[in-house]
N, C-alpha and C. Protein backbone atom coordinates (compact mmCIF):
# COMPACT_ATOMS: atom_id res chain seq x y z
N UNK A 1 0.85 -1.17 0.00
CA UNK A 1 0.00 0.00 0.00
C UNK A 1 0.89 1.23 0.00
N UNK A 2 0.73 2.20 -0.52
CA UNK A 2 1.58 3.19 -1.12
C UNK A 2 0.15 4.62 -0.62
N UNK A 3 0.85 5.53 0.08
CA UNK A 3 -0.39 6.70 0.23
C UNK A 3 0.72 7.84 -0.77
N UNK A 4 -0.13 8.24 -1.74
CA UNK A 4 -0.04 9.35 -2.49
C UNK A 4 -0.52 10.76 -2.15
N UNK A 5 -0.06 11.15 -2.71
CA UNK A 5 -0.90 13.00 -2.50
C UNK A 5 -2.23 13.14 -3.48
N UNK A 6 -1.84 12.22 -4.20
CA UNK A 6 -3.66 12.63 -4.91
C UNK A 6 -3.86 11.08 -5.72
N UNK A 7 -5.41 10.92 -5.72
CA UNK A 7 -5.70 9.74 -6.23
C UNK A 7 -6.81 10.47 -7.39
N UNK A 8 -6.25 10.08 -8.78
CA UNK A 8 -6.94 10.62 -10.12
C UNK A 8 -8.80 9.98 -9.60
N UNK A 9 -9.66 10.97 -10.03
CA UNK A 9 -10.90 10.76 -9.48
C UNK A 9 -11.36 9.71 -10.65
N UNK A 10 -10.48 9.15 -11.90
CA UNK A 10 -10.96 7.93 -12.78
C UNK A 10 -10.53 6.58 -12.35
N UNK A 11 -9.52 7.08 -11.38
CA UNK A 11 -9.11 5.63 -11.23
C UNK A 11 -9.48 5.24 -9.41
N UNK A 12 -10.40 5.84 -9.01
CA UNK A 12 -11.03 5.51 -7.98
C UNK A 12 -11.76 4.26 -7.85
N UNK A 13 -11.30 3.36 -6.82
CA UNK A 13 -12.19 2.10 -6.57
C UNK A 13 -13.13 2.47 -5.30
N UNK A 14 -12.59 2.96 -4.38
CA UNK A 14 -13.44 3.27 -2.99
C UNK A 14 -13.10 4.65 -2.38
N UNK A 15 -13.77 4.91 -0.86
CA UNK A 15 -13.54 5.70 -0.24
C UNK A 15 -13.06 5.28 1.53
N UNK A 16 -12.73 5.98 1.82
CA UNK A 16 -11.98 5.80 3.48
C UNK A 16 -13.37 6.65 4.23
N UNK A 17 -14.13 6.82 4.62
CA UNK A 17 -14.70 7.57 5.42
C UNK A 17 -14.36 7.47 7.32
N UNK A 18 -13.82 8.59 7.84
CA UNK A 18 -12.84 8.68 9.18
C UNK A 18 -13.89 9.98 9.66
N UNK A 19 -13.95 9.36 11.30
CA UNK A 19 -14.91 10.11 12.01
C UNK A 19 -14.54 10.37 12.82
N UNK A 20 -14.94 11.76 14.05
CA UNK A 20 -13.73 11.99 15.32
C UNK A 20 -15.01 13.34 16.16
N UNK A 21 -15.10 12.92 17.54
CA UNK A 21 -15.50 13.98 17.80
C UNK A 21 -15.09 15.16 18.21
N UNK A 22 -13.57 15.08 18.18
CA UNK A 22 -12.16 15.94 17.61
C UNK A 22 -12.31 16.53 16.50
N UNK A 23 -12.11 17.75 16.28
CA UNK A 23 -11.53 18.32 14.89
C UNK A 23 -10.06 17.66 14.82
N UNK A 24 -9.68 17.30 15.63
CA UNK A 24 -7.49 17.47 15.47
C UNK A 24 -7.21 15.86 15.63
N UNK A 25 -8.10 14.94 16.40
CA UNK A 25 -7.79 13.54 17.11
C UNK A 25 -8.64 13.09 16.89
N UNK A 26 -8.53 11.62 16.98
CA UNK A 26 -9.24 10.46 17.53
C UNK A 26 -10.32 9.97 16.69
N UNK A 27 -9.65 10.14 15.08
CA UNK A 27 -10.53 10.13 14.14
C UNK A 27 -10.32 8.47 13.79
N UNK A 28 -11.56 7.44 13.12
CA UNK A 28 -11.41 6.33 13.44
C UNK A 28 -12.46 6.06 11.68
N UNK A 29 -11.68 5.18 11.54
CA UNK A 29 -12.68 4.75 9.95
C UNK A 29 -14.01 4.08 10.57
N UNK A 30 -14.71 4.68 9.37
CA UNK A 30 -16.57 4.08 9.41
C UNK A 30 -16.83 3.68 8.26
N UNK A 31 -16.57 3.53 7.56
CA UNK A 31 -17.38 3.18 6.27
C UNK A 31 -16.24 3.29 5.07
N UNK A 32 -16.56 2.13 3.90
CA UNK A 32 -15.50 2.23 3.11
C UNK A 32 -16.35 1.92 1.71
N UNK A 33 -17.12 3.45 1.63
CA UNK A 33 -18.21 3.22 0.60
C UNK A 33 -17.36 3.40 -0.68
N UNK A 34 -18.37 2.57 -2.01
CA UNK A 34 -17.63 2.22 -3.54
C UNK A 34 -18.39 3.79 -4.03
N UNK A 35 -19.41 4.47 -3.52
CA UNK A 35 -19.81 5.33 -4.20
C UNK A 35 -19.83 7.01 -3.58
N UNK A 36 -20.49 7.78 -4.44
CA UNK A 36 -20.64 8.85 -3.77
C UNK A 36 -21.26 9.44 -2.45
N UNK A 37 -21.92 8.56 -1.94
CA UNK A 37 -23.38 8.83 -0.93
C UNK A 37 -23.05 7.75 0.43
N UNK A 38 -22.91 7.98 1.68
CA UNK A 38 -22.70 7.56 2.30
C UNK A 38 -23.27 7.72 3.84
N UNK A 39 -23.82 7.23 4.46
CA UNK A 39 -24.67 6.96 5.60
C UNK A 39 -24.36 6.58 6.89
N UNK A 40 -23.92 7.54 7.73
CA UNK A 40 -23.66 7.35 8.69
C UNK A 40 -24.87 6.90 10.02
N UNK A 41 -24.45 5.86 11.01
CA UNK A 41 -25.37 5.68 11.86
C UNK A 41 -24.84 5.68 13.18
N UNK A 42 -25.78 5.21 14.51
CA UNK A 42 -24.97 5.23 15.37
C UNK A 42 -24.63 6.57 15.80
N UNK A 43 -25.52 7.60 15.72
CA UNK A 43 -24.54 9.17 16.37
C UNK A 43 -25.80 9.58 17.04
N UNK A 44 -24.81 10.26 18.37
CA UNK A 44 -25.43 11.28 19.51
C UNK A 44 -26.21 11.77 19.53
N UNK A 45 -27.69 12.67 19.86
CA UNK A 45 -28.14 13.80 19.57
C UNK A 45 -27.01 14.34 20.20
N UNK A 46 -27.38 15.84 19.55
CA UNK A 46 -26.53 17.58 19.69
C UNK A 46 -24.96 17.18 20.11
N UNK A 47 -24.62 16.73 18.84
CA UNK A 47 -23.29 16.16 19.29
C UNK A 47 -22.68 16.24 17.91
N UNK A 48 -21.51 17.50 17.83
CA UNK A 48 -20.72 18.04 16.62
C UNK A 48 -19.53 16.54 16.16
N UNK A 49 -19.67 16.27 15.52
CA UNK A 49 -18.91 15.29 14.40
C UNK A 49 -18.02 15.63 13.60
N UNK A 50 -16.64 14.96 13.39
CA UNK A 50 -15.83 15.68 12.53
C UNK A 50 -15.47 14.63 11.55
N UNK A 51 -15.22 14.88 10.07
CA UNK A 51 -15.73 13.61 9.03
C UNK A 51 -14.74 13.78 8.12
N UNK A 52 -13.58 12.94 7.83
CA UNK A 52 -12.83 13.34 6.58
C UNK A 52 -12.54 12.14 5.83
N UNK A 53 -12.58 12.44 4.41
CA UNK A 53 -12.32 11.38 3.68
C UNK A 53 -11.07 11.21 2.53
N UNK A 54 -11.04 9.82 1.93
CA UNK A 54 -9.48 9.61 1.54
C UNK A 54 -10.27 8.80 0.22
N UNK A 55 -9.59 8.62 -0.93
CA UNK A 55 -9.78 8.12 -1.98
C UNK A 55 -8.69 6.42 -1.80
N UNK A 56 -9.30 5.70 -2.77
CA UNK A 56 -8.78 4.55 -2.71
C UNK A 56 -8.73 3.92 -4.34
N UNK A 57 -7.39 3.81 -5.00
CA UNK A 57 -7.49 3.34 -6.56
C UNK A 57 -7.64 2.37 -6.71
N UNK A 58 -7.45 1.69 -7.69
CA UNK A 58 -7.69 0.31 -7.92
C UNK A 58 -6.60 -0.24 -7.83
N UNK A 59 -5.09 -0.24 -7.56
CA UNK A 59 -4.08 -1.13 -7.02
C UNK A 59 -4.07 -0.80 -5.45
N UNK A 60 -4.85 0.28 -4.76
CA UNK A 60 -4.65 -0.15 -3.44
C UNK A 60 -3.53 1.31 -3.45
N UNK A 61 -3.59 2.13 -3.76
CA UNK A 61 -2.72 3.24 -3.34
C UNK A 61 -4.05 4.22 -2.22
N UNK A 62 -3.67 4.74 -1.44
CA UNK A 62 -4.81 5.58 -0.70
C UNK A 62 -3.90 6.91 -1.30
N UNK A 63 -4.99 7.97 -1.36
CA UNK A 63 -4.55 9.23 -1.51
C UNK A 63 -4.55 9.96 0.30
N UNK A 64 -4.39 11.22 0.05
CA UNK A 64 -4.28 12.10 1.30
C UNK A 64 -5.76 12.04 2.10
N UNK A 65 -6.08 12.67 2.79
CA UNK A 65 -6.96 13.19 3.35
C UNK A 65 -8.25 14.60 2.80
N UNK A 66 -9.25 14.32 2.52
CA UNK A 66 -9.48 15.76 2.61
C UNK A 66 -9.86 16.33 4.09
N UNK A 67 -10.05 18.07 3.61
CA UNK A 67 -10.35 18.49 4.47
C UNK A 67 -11.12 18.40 5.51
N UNK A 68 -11.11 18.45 6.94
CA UNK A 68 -12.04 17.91 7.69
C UNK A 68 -13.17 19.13 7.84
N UNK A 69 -14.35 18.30 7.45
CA UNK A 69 -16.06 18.84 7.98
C UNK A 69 -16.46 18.49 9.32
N UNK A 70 -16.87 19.77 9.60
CA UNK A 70 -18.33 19.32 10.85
C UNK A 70 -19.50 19.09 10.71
N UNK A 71 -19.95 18.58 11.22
CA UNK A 71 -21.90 18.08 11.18
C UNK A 71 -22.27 18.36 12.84
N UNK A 72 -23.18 19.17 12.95
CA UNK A 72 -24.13 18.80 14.24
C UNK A 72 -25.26 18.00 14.22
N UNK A 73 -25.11 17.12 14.87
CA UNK A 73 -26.52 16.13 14.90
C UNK A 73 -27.91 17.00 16.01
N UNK A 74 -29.20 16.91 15.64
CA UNK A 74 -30.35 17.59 16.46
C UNK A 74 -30.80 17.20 17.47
């Protein structure tokens, strides 16, 4: 496994989806969806979430990270 700085968005097989109720720590993979749309379960009410994701090619190289998002749950 080889992590790159960027994974071409054609040669994408999956995604890394990493969750943390940290912006900075303690971020932990959830889901390793093949597509765009992805469904998180299992969360808090009123409880801020921090969500970043990573591309995955088809030999298995992971790219970087993107930027990390927040979500508040109601």
């Amino acid at each position: 496994m080889i992590v790159r700085t960027a994974v071409p968005a054609d040669d994408v097989n999956n995604y890394q989806v990493w969750r943390s109720s940290s912006a900075t720590a303690g971020f932990a993979q959830v889901g390793t969806p093949t597509g765009t749309t992805f469904t998180v379960g299992s969360l808090k009410r009123h409880t801020t979430y921090h969500f970043r994701v990573r591309g995955v090619d088809t030999s298995g190289n992971i790219g970087t990270f993107s930027a990390t998002v927040a979500a508040r749950t109601s």
